[in-house]
Protein backbone atom coordinates (compact mmCIF):
# COMPACT_ATOMS: atom_id res chain seq x y z
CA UNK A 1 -70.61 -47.71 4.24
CA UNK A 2 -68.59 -44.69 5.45
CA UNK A 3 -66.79 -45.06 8.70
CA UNK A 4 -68.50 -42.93 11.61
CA UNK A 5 -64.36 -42.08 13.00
CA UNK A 6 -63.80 -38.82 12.01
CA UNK A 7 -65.45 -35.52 10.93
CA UNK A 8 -69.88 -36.61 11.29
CA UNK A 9 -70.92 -36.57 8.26
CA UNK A 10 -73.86 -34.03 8.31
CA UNK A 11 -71.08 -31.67 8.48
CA UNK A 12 -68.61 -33.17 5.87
CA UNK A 13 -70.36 -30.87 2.57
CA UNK A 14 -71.20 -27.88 4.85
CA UNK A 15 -67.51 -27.44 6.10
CA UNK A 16 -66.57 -28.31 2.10
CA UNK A 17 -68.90 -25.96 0.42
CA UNK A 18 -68.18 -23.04 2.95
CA UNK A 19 -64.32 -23.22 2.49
CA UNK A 20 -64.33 -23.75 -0.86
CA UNK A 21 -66.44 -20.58 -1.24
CA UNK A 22 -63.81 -18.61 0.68
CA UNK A 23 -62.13 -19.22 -1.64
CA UNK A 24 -64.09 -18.04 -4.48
CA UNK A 25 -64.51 -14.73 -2.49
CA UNK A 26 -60.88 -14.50 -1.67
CA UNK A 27 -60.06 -15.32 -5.35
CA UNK A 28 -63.06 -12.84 -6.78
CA UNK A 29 -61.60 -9.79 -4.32
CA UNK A 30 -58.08 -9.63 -6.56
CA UNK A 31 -58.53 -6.62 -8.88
CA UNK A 32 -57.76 -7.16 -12.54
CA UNK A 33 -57.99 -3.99 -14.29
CA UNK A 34 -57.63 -5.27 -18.06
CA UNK A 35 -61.33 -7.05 -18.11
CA UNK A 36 -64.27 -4.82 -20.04
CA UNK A 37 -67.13 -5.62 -18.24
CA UNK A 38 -70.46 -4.06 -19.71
CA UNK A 39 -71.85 -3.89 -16.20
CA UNK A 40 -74.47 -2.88 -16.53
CA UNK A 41 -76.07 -3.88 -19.38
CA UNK A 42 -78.46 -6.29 -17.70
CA UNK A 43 -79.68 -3.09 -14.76
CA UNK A 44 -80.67 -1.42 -18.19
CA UNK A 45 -81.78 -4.73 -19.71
CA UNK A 46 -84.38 -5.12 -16.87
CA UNK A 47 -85.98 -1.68 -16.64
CA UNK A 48 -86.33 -1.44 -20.10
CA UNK A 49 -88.01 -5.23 -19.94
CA UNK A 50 -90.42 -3.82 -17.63
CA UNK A 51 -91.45 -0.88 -19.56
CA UNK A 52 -92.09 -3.42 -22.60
CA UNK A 53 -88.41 -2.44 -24.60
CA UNK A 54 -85.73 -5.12 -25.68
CA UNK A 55 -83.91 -2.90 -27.35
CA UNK A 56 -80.77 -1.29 -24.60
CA UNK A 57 -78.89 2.55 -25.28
CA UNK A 58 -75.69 2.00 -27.38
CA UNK A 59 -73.19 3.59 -25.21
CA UNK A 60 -74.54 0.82 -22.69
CA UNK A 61 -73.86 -1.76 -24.91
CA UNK A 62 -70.80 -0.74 -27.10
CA UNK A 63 -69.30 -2.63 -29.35
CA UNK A 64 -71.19 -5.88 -28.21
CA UNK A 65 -74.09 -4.16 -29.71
CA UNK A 66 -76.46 -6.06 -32.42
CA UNK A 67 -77.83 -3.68 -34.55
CA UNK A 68 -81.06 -4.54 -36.27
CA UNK A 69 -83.70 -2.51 -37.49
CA UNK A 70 -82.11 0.50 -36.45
CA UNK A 71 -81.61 -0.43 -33.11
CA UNK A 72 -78.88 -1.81 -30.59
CA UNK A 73 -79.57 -4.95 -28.70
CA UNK A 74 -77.85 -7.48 -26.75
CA UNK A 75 -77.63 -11.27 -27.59
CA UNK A 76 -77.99 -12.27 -23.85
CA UNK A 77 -80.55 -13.80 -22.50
CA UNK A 78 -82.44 -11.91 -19.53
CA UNK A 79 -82.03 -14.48 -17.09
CA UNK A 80 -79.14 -12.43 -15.04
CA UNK A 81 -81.52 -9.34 -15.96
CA UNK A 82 -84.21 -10.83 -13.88
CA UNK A 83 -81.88 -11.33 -11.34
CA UNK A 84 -81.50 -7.91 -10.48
CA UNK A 85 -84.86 -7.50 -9.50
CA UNK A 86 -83.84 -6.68 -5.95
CA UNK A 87 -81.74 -4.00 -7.01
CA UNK A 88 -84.90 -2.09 -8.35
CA UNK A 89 -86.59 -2.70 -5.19
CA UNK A 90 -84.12 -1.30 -3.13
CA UNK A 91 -82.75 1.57 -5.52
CA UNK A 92 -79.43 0.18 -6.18
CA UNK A 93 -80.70 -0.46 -10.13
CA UNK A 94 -77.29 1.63 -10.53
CA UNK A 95 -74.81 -0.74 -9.17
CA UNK A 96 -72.64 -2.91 -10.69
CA UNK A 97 -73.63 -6.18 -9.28
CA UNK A 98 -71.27 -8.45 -11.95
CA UNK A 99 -69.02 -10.28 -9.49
CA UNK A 100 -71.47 -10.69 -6.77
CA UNK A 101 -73.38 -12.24 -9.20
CA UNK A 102 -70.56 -14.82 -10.10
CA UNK A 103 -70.47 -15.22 -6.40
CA UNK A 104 -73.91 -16.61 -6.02
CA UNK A 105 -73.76 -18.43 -9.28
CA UNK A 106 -70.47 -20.32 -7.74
CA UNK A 107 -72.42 -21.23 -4.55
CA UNK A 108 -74.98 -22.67 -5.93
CA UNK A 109 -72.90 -24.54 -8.67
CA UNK A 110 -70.65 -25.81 -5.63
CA UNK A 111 -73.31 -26.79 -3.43
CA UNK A 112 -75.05 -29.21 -6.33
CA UNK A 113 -71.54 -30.72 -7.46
CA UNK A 114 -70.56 -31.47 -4.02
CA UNK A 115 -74.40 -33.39 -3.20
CA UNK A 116 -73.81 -34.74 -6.60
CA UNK A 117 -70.71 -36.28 -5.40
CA UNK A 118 -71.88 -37.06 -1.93
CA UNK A 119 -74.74 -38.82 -3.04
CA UNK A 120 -72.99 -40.80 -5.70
CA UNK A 121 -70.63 -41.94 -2.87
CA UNK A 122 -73.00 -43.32 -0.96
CA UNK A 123 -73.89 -45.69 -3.71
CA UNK A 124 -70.30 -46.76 -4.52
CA UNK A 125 -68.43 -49.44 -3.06
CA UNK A 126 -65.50 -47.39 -2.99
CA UNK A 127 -61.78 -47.19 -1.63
CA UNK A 128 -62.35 -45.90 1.54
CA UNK A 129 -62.75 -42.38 3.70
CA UNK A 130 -59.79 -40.85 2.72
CA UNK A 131 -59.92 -40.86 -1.06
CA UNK A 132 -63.35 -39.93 -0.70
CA UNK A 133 -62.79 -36.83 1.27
CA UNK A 134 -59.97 -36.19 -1.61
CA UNK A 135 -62.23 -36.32 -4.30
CA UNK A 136 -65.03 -34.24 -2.75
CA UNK A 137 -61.86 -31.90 -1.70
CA UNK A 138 -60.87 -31.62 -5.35
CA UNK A 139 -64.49 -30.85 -6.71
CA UNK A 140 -64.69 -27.88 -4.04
CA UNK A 141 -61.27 -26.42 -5.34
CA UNK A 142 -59.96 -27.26 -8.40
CA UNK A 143 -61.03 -26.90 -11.78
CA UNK A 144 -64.78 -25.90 -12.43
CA UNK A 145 -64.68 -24.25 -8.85
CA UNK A 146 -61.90 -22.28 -9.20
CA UNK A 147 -60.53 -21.53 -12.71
CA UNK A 148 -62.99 -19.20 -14.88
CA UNK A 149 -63.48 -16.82 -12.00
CA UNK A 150 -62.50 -13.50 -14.32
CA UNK A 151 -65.49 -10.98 -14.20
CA UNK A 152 -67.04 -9.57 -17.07
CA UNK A 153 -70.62 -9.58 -18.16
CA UNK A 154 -69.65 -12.99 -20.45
CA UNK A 155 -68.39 -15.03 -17.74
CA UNK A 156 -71.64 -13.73 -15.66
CA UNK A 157 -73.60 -15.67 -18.26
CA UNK A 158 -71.54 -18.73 -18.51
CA UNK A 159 -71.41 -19.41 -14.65
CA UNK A 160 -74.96 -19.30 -14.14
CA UNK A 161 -75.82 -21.41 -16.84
CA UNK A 162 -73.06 -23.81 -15.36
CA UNK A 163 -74.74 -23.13 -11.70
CA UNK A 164 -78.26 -24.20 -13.63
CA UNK A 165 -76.87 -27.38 -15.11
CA UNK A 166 -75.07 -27.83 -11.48
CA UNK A 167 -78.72 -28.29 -10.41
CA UNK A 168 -80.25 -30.10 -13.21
CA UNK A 169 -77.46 -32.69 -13.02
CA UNK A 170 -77.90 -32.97 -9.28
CA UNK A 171 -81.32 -34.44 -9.89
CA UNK A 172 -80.92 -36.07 -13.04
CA UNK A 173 -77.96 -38.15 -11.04
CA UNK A 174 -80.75 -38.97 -8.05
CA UNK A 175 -83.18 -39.76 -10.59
CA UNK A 176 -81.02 -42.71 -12.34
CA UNK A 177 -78.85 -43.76 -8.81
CA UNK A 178 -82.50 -43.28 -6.74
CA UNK A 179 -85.11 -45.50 -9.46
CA UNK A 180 -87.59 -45.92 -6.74
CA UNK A 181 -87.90 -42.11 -5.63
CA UNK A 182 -90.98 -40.33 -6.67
CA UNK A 183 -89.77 -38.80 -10.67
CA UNK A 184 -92.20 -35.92 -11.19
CA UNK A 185 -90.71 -33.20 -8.66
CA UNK A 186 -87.62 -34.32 -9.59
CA UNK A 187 -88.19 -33.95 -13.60
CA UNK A 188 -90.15 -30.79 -12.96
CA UNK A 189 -86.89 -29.04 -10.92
CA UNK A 190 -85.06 -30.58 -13.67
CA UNK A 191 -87.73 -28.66 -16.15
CA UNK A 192 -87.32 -25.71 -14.45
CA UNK A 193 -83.43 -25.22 -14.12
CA UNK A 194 -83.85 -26.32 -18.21
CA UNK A 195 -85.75 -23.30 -18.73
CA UNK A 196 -84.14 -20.94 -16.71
CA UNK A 197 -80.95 -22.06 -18.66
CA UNK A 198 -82.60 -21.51 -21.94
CA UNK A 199 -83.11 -17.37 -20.79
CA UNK A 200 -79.67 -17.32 -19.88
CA UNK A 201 -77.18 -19.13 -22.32
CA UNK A 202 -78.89 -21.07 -25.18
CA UNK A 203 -75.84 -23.51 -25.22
CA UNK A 204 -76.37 -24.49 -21.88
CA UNK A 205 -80.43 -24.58 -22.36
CA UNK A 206 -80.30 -26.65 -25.52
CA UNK A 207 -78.03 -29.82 -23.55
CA UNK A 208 -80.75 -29.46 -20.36
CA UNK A 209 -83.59 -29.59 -22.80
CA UNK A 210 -82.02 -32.59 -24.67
CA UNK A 211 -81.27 -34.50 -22.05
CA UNK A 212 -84.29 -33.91 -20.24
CA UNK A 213 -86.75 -34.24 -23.35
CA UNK A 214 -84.80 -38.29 -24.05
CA UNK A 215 -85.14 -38.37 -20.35
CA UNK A 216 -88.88 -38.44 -20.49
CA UNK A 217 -89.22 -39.90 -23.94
CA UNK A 218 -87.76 -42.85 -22.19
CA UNK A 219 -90.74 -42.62 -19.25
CA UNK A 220 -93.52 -42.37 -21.53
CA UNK A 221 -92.49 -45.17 -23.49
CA UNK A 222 -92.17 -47.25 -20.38
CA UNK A 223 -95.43 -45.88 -19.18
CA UNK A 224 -97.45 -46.14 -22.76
CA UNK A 225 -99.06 -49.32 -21.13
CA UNK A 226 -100.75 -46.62 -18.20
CA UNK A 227 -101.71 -43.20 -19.02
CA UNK A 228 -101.60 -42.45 -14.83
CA UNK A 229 -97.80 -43.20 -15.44
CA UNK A 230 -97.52 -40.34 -17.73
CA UNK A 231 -98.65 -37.84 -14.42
CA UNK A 232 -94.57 -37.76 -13.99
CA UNK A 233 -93.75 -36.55 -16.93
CA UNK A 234 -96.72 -33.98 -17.86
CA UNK A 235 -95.64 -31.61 -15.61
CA UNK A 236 -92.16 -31.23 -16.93
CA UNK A 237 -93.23 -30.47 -20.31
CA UNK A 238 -95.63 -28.29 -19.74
CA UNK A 239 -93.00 -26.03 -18.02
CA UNK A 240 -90.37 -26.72 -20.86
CA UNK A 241 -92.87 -25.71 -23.31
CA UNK A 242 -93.53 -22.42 -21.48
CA UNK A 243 -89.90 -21.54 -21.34
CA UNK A 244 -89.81 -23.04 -25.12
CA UNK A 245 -92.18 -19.56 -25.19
CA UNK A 246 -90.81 -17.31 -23.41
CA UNK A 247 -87.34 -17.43 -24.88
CA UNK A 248 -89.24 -17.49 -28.33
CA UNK A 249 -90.94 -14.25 -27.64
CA UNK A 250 -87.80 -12.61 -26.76
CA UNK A 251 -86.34 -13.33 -29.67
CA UNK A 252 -89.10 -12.41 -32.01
CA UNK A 253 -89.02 -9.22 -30.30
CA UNK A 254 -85.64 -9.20 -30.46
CA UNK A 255 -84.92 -10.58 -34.43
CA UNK A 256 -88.49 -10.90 -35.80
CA UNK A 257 -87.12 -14.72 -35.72
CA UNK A 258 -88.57 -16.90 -32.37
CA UNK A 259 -85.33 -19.21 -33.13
CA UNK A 260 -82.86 -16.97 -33.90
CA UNK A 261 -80.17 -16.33 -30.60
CA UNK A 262 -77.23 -15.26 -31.55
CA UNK A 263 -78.31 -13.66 -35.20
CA UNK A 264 -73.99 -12.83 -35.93
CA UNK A 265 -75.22 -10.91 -38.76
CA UNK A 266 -76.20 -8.24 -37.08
CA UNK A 267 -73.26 -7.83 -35.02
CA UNK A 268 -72.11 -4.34 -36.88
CA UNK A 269 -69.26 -3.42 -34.72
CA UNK A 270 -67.41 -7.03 -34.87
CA UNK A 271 -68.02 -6.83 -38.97
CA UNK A 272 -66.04 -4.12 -38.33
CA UNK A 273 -62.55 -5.34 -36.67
CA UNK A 274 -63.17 -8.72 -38.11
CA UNK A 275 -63.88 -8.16 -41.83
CA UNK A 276 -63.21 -11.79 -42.76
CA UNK A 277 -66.47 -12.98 -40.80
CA UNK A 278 -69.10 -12.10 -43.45
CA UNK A 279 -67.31 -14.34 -45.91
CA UNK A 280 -66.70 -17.11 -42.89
CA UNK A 281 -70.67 -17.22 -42.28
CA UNK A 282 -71.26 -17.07 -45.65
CA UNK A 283 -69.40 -20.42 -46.57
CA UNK A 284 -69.01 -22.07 -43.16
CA UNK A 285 -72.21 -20.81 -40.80
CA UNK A 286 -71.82 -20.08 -37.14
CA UNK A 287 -71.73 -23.94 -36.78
CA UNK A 288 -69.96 -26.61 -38.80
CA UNK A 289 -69.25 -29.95 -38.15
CA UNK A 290 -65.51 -28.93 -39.74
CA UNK A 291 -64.59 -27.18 -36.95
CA UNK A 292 -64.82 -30.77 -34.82
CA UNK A 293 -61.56 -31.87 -34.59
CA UNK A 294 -59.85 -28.86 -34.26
CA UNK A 295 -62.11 -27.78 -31.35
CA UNK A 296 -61.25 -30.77 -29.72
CA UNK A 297 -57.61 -30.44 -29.91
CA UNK A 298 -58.39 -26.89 -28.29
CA UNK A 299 -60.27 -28.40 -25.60
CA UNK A 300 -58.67 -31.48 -24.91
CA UNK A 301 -54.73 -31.02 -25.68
CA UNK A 302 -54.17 -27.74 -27.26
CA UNK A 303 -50.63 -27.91 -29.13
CA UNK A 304 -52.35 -25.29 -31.50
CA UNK A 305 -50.00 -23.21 -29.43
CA UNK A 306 -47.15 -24.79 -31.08
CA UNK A 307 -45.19 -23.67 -33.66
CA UNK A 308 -44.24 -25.79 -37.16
CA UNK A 309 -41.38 -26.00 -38.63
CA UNK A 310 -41.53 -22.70 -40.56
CA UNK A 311 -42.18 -21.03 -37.05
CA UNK A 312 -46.21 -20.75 -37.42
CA UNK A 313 -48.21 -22.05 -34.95
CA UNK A 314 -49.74 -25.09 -35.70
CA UNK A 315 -53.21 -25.13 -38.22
CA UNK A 316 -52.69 -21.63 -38.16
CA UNK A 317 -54.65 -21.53 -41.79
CA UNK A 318 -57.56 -24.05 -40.46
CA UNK A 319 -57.69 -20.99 -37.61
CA UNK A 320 -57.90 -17.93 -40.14
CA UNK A 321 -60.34 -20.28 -42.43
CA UNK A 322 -62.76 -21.55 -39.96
CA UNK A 323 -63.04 -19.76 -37.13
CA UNK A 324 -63.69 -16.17 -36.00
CA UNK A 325 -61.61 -16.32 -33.23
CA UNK A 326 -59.23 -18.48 -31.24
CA UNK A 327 -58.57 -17.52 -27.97
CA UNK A 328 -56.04 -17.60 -25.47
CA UNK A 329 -54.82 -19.06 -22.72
CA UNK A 330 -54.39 -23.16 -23.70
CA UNK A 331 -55.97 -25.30 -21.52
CA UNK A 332 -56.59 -28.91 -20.93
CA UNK A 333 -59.71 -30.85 -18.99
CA UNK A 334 -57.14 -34.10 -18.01
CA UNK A 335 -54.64 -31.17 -16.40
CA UNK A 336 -57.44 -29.05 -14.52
CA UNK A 337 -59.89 -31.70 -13.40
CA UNK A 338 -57.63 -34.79 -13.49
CA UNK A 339 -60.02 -36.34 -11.12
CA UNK A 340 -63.36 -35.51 -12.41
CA UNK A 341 -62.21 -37.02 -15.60
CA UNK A 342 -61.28 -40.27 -14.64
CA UNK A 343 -64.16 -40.70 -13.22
CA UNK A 344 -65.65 -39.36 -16.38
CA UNK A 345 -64.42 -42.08 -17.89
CA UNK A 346 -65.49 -44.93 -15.29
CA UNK A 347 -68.65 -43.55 -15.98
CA UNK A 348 -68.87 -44.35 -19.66
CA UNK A 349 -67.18 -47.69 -18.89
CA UNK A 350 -70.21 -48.37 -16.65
CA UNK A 351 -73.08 -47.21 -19.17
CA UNK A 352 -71.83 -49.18 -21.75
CA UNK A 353 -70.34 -52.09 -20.69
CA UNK A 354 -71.27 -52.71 -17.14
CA UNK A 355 -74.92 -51.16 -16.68
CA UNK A 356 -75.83 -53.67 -13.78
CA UNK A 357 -73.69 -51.20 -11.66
CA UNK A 358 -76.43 -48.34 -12.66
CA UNK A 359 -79.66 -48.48 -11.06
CA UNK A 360 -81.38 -47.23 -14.36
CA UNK A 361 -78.84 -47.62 -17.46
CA UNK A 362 -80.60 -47.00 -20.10
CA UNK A 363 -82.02 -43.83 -18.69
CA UNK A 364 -78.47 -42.77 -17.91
CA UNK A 365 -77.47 -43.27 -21.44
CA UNK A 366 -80.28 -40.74 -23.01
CA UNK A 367 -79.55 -37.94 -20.21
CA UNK A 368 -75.87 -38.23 -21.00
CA UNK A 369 -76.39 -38.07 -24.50
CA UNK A 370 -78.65 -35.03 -24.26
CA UNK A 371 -75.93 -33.25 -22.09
CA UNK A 372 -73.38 -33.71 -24.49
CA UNK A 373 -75.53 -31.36 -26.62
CA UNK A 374 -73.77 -28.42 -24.84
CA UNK A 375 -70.05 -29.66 -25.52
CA UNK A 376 -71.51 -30.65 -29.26
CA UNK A 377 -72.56 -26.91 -29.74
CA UNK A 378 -69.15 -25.50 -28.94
CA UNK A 379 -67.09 -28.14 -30.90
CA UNK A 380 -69.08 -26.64 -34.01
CA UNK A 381 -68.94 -22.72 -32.94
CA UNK A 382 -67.26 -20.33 -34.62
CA UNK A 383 -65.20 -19.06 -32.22
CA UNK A 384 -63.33 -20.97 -29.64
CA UNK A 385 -62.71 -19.41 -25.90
CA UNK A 386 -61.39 -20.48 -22.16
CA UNK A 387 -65.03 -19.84 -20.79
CA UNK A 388 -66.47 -21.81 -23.47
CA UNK A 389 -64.89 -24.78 -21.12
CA UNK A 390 -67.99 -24.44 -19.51
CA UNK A 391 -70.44 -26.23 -21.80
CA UNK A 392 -68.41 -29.15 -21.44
CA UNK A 393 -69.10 -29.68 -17.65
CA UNK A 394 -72.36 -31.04 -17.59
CA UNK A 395 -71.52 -33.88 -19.35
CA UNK A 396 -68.36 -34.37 -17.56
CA UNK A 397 -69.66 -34.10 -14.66
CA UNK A 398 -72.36 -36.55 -15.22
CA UNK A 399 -70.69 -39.14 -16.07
CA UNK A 400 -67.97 -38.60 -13.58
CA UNK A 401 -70.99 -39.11 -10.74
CA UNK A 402 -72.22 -41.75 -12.92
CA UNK A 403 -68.86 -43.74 -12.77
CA UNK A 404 -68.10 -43.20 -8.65
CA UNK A 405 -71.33 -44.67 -8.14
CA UNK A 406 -70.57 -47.54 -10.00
CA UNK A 407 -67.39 -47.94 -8.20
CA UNK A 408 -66.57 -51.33 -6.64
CA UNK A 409 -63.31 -51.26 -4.87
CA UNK A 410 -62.03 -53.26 -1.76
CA UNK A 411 -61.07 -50.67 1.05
CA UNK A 412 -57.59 -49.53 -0.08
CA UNK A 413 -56.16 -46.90 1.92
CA UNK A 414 -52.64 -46.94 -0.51
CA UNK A 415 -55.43 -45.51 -2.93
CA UNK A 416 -55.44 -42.11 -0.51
CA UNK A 417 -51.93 -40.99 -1.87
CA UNK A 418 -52.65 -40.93 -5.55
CA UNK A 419 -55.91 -39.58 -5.67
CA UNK A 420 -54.35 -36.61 -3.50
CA UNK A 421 -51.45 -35.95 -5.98
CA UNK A 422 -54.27 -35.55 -8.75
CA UNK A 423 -56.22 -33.16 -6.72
CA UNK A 424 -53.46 -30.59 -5.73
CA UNK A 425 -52.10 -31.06 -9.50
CA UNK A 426 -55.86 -29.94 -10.64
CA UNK A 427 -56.07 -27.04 -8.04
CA UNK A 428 -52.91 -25.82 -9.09
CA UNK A 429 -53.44 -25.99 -12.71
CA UNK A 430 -56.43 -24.27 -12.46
CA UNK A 431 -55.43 -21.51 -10.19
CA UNK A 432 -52.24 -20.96 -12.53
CA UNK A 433 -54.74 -21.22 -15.39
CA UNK A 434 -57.16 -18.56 -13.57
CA UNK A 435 -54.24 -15.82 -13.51
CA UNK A 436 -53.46 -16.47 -17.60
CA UNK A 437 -57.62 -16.28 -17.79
CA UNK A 438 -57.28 -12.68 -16.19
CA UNK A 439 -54.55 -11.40 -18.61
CA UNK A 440 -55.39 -13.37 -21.50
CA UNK A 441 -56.28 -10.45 -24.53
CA UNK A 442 -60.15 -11.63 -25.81
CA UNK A 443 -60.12 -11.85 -29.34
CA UNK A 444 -58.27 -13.72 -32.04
CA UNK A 445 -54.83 -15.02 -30.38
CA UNK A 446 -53.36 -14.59 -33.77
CA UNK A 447 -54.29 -11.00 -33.62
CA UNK A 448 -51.33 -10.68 -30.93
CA UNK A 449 -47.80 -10.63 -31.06
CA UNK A 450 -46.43 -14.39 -30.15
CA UNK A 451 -43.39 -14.21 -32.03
CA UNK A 452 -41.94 -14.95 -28.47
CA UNK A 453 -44.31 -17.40 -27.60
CA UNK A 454 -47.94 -17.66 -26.75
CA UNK A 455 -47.60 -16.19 -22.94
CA UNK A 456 -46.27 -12.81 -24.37
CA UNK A 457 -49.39 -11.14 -24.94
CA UNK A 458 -50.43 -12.20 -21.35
CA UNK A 459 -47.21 -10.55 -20.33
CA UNK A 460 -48.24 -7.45 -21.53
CA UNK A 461 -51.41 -7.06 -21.10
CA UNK A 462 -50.32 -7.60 -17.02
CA UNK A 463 -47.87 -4.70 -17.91
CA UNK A 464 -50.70 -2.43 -19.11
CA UNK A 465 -49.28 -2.73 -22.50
CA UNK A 466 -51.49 -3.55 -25.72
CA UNK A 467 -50.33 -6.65 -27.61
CA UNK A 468 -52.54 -6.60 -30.48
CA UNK A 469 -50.82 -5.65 -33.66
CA UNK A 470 -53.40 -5.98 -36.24
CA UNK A 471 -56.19 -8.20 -37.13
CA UNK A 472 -54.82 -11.16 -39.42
CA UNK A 473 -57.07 -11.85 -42.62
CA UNK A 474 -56.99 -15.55 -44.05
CA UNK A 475 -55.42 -14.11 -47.19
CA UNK A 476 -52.23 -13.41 -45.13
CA UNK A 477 -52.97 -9.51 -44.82
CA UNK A 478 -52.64 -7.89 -41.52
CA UNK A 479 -55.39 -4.89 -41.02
CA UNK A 480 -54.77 -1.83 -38.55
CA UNK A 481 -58.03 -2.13 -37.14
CA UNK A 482 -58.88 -0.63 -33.19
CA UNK A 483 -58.98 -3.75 -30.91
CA UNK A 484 -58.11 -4.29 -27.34
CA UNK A 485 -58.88 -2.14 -24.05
């Protein structure tokens, strides 16, 4: 049990949450001038959902445009459309809403983590107050909190469907810590934040949806005995199927093709700078289980950034062969949320070899399995970014709630010291990794000059200077096509 000396602990996560999204706002106010935005893409997107349209104007869309059938589209989905509902009620359809849209997202994604956290606390047998209050510390500002907080209309996207999955996890966690708790509100929020993820980034939809869909798999099979036990589960799929719908609908409207998302094809203006990608989809596809191991060197311990011995960096041909785009600034999970993943890993420890210490195992298994969807998808994309971190966070987080439940620990207050040095370490990697995020060129990174190393074109573009000097083709040819801005 917690010791009562101290802060109460009603107020522990309220004090957390609201300083941690100071924070955010503090870190959200800096101007960075470099960043297209497209801001209002989704204001257009939602007036022209109401009148019936899908299709948006192209000087609205630019370059991000997918052209099909004569027409310009976007690939988003129109969940951050439909939040902007308020701004046609009140007349403000005009304004550019982007970052205090990123600000909501982060509250809500802070709010679940941190109840996450708390909650799995309260089940572990753990080192005492202090390195508690240290971890929860280093959830509200390090890493996920803190680090991807550049606004544009992509990063809009990613943080809500990482403020969705926030959510989803939140009860998935209580479902499999909590066994005895009534399971169909919980699996119908979970259901719902699925769905609303699936309108907003499909990446992020298709890990809820997995996990969820083994999740009650597992519940009817337990419940095949008793067709009253299946009243838990019916609810949820019924509203996954209807968001299964909806998102089909848009993009038949959208593509003629209810599965189709992210149709690359049709993407005339990228064709364009990046003439190699017809010949990339063509042999490779926008996913290939090729592009595995290199994705997780990106993701995990990028020395991509390196340079060989001829002075190239590192698999630069397994970049120009594979992938549309590798992007800057290098980044590693085990130097932004040091924390998060060793208790990542604890949490896999416990699943598979010590599942006593999980109130429901086996369920935790599938639902981890099905989150891992999200990181799966962007290990086999086509392009490779710093938001893209995102996906990976569901799963991490997970586990990481997973394995400080398990937790059994005598009190050991020497613990307080090293835990701390992990959490400022995160925080500060991730703030210094939110400033290279803000000047970091999108775009192929070898598409820059880095003959002086990789932080050069971050340099630069902080300057006001443009550091792209020509899009490289896999042949070794260097185009003069427009990029940058």
């Amino acid at each position: 049990m917690t010791p009562k000396a101290g802060w109460p602990d009603r107020l522990q996560l309220p004090l957390l949450w609201a300083t941690g999204m100071a924070v955010v706002v503090l870190l959200m106010a800096r101007k960075i001038d470099s960043t297209p935005q497209y801001g209002l893409v989704f204001n257009e997107m939602l007036v022209r959902l109401l009148h019936g349209q899908f299709d948006l104007a192209p000087a609205t869309i630019g370059s991000e445009a997918f052209v099909h059938q004569g027409r310009a589209y976007a690939y988003f989905g129109i969940f951050c459309a439909l939040l902007r509902l308020p701004l046609l009620l009140t007349g403000l359809i005009g304004a550019d809403v982007t970052e205090a849209s990123m600000i909501l997202a982060a509250a809500l994604s802070l709010g679940a983590r941190l109840a996450a956290a708390s909650l799995a606390i309260s089940r572990a047998r753990g080192p005492g107050r202090e390195p508690r209050l240290i971890i929860l510390g280093a959830v509200a500002f390090g890493g996920e909190s803190l680090q991807y907080l550049r606004p544009s209309i992509y990063q809009e996207v990613c943080s809500w469907g990482a403020a969705l999955a926030s959510v989803f996890v939140l009860l998935a966690v209580r479902r499999i810590l909590e066994p005895d708790r009534k399971a169909g509100p919980l699996y119908a929020g979970m259901a719902l934040a699925a769905g609303l993820a699936l309108l907003c980034r499909v990446s992020f939809g298709l890990g809820l949806y997995a996990a969820l869909g083994l999740m009650l798999c597992v519940e009817a099979w337990r419940s095949r005995a008793r067709l009253l036990g299946l009243r838990a589960v019916a609810p949820a799929a019924l509203v996954l199927a209807l968001f299964v719908a909806l998102a089909g609908g848009v993009n038949a409207a959208r593509w003629n093709d209810p599965l189709a998302f992210v149709p690359l094809q049709y993407q005339v203006a990228q064709r364009q700078v990046d003439p190699d990608r017809v010949f990339r989809l063509a042999h490779y596809g926008a996913a290939n289980l090729m592009r595995a191991p290199y994705a997780l060197q990106y993701y995990f311990a990028p020395i991509w950034v390196l340079r060989d011995g001829s002075g190239q960096l590192l698999f630069r041909q397994t970049q120009l062969d594979l992938f549309d785009s590798v992007e800057l600034p290098p980044s590693s999970f085990f130097l932004s949320d040091p924390i998060v993943c060793l208790l990542a890993g604890m949490g896999l420890w416990a699943l598979a070899r010590r599942p006593a210490r999980v109130p429901d195992a086996v369920l935790g298994r599938w639902a981890l399995a099905g989150l891992a969807c999200s990181a799966g998808v962007m290990l086999l994309a086509i392009s490779l970014t710093y938001r893209y971190r995102m996906d990976f966070y569901p799963s991490l987080d997970f586990a990481a709630w997973i394995g400080l439940a398990a937790l059994r620990l005598k009190p050991a207050p020497q613990l307080a010291r090293p835990v701390l040095y992990m959490g400022v370490a995160g925080a500060a990697v991730s703030l210094i990794s939110l400033i290279l995020y803000d000047y970091a060129p999108f775009g192929p990174a070898l598409d820059l000059d880095m003959r002086h190393g990789w932080t050069t074109p971050i340099i630069e573009t902080a300057q006001g200077r443009n550091p792209y000097i020509g899009h490289l083709m896999p042949d070794g040819r260097r185009l003069n096509v427009p990029r940058g801005g």
